[in-house]
Structure formats: structure tokens, C-alpha cells
Protein backbone atom coordinates (compact mmCIF):
# COMPACT_ATOMS: atom_id res chain seq x y z
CA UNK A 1 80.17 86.77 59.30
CA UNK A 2 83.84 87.35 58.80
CA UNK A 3 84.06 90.83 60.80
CA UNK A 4 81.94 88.28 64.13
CA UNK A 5 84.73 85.90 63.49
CA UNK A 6 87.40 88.84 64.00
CA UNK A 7 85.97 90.43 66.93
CA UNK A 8 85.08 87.20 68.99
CA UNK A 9 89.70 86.50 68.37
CA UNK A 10 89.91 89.91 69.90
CA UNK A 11 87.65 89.16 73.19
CA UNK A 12 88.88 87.19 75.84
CA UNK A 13 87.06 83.77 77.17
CA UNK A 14 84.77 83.68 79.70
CA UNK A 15 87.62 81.41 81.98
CA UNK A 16 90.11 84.69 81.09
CA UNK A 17 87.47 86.73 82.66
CA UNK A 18 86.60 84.99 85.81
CA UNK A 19 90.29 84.04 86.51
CA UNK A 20 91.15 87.51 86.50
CA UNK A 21 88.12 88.40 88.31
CA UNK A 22 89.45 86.22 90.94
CA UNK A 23 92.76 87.49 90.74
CA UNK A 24 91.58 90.61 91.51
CA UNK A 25 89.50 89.89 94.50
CA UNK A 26 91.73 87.80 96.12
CA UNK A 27 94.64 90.70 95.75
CA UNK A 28 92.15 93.42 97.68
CA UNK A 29 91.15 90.46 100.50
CA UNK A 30 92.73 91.35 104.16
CA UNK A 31 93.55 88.04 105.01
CA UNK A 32 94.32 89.39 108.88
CA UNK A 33 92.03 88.62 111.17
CA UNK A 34 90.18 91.62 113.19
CA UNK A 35 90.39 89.47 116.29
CA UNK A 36 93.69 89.29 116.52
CA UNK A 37 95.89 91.66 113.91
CA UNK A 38 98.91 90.70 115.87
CA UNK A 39 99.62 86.73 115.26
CA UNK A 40 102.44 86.46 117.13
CA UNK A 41 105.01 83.66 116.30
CA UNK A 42 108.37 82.50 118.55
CA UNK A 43 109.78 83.81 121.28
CA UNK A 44 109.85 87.88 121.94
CA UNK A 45 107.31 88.00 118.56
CA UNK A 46 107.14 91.66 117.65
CA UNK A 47 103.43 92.83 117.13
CA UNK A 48 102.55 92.83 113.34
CA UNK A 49 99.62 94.96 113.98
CA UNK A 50 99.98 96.25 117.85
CA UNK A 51 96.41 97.68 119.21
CA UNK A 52 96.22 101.46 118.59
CA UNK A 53 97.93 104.10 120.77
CA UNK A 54 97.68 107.80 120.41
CA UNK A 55 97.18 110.96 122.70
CA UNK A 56 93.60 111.70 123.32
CA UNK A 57 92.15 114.65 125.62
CA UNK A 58 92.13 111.80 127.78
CA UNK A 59 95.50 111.28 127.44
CA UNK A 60 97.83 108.59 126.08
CA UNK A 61 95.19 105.76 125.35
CA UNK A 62 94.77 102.38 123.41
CA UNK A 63 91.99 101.48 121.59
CA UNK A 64 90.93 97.40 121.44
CA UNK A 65 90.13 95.46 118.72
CA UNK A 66 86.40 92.76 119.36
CA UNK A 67 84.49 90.75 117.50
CA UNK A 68 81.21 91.49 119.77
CA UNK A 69 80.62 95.31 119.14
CA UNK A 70 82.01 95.52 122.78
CA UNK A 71 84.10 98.88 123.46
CA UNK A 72 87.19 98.98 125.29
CA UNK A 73 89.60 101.96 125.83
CA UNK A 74 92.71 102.14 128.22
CA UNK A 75 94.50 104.84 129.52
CA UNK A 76 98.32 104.29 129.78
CA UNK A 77 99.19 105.51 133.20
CA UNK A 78 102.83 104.19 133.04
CA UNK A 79 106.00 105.99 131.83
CA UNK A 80 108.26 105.41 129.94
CA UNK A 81 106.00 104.61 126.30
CA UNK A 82 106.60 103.49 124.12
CA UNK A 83 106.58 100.45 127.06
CA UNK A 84 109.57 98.82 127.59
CA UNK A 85 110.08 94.99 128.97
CA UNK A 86 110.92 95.29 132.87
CA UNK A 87 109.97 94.42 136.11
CA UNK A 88 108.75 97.83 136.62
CA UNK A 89 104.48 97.73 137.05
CA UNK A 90 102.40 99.24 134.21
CA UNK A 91 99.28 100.73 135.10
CA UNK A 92 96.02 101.34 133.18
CA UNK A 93 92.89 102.03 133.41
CA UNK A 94 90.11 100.78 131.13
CA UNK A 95 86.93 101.47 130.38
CA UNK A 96 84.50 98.67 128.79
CA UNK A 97 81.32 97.95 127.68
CA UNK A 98 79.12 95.11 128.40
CA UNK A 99 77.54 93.47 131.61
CA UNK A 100 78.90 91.01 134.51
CA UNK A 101 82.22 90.49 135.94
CA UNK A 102 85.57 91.47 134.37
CA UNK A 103 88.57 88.90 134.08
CA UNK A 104 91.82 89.78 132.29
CA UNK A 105 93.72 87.21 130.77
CA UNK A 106 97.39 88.47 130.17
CA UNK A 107 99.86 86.18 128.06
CA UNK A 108 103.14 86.61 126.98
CA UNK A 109 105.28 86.87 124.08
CA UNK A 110 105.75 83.11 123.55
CA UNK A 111 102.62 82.14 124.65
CA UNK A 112 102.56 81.14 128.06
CA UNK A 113 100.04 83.35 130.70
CA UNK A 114 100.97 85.23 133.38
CA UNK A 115 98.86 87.04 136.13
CA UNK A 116 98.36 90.61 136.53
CA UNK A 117 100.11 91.90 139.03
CA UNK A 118 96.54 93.91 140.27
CA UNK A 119 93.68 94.10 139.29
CA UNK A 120 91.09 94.71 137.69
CA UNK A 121 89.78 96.97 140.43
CA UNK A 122 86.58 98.47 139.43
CA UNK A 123 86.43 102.25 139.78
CA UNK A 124 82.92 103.81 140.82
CA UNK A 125 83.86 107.09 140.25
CA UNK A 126 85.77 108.93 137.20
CA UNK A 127 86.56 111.56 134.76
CA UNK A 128 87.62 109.31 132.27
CA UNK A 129 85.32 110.16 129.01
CA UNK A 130 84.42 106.93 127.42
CA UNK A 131 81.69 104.11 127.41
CA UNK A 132 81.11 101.23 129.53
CA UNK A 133 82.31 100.39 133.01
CA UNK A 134 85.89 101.53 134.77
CA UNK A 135 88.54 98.93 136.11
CA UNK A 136 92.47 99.70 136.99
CA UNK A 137 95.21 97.10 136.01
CA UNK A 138 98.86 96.39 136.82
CA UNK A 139 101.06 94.14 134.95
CA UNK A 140 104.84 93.38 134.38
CA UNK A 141 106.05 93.05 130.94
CA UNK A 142 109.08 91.44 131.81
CA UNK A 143 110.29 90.49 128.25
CA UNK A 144 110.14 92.52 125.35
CA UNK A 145 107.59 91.32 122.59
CA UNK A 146 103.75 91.10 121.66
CA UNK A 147 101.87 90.99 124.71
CA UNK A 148 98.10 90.05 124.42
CA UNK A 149 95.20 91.13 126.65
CA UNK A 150 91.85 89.70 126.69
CA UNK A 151 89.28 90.93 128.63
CA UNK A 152 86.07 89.15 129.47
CA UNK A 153 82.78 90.29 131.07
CA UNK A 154 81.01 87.35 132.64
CA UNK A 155 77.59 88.34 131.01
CA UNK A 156 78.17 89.70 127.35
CA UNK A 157 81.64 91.58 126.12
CA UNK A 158 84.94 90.53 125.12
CA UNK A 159 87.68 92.43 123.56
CA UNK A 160 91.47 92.37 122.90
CA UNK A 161 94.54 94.21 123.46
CA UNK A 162 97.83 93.71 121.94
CA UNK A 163 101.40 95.86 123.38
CA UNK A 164 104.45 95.92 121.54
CA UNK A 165 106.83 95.93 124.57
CA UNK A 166 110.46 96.83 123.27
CA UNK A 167 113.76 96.14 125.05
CA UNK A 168 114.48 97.68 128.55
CA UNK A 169 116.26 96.58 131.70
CA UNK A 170 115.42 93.88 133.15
């Protein structure tokens, strides 16, 4: 009985064990959400997590984050990029799943929402190689920060874009 006694000092409690259990789950959790990586906070916010850009055989093109499953892709057609805040329009054009009409809400670094400055056009012809439906875009980043894009078909699909627009002439 005396070696039990000794080994059950040397083993830790059952409350040791679940606290660092939950120590340990909590530190591997991604508190972020997938919706929207960015949160933005204040005036000219810098994108925490801006969507994905990289150079495709496409070309230059951002991937979007959604909640839904729905795909969207985006071709920059704009130069300079990185973007930079101006009054200079910045073209795209996206390609995205699901069915009914597209809107694009656009809003700006501290919050407010603008208007694009075209668009969406829908495209019934292309070589662009992805899923879903095509639709062109302008839109002035006037002010350098996190801009957010959220597009929404009127039957099923919504997804998300988020630009980190640096400093540029205004």
C-alpha cells in the first residue's frame, strides 16, 4: 500500500489534467473568423489578413474568402499593384459561382460605403479559366486602407473580398 500511496503524489489530479487540456486547446483555436480575416478598426485600418493575391496563368488574381461554398476569383486588371489609394479606376474582372443577380457592395476603410464606379457588367463571353459566372468592376480606392467587397447573387452565393490599398496620390 505504501508504493500506491507514492505513485498516486507523483500523478497529477484530474483538475491538473483537464486545465491543461484546456490550455492546450484554446492555444491551437484560430479565433479569426473565415468570413472576414480582415477586422478592420479606425480610420485607414490596414488589412490584418488581406484576401489572397498571387500570379496565376490567368494572371494577377485574388482569391475570396465565403461562408456558402460559393467561389469567387478576380482578375486585377489595374496597374500599379500592389494598389495604391487614388482617384485613378481599378478594374477587375470576377468570376463567381452561384445563381441570380450580382450586387457588389464596396465599403471603405472606416466603414462608410461607397459605389462602384461601374459595374458589375456581366461578360457572356471569356477566356478567363475559372468557375461560375463573369462580371467586370470599377472602383476608386481613394484612401489608403482595408477595403471590403461583398458580392451577392440574388438566388444563392455570397463571398468576400478584402484589398489592402497603400498610400498613393491622391
Amino acid at each position: 500500500m505504501a508504493e500506491d500511496h507514492r505513485l498516486s503524489e507523483r500523478l497529477p489530479t484530474v483538475g491538473t489534467v483537464l486545465t491543461l487540456l484546456a490550455a492546450l486547446l484554446t492555444a491551437c483555436t484560430d479565433t479569426r473568423s473565415s468570413v472576414n480575416p480582415s477586422k478592420p478598426t479606425g480610420s485607414g485600418a490596414e488589412c490584418v489578413s488581406a484576401s489572397k493575391v498571387g500570379e496565376t496563368s490567368n494572371g494577377l488574381e485574388v482569391a475570396a474568402a465565403s461562408v456558402d461554398g460559393t467561389t469567387l476569383h478576380g482578375l486585377v486588371q489595374t496597374e500599379p499593384y500592389p494598389l495604391v489609394g487614388s482617384t485613378d479606376i481599378k478594374k477587375f474582372v470576377w468570376r463567381i459561382g452561384g445563381s441570380g443577380d450580382l450586387t457588389v457592395t464596396v465599403s471603405k476603410p472606416d466603414g462608410t460605403t461607397t459605389s462602384l464606379a461601374w459595374g458589375p457588367e456581366h461578360h457572356s463571353s471569356s477566356n478567363y479559366d475559372r468557375p461560375g459566372d463573369e462580371y467586370g468592376t470599377g472602383m476608386v480606392a481613394d484612401q489608403p486602407g482595408c477595403w471590403h467587397l461583398s458580392f451577392h447573387r440574388s438566388g444563392t452565393g455570397k463571398a468576400d473580398v478584402w484589398l489592402d490599398v497603400g498610400r498613393g496620390a491622391v
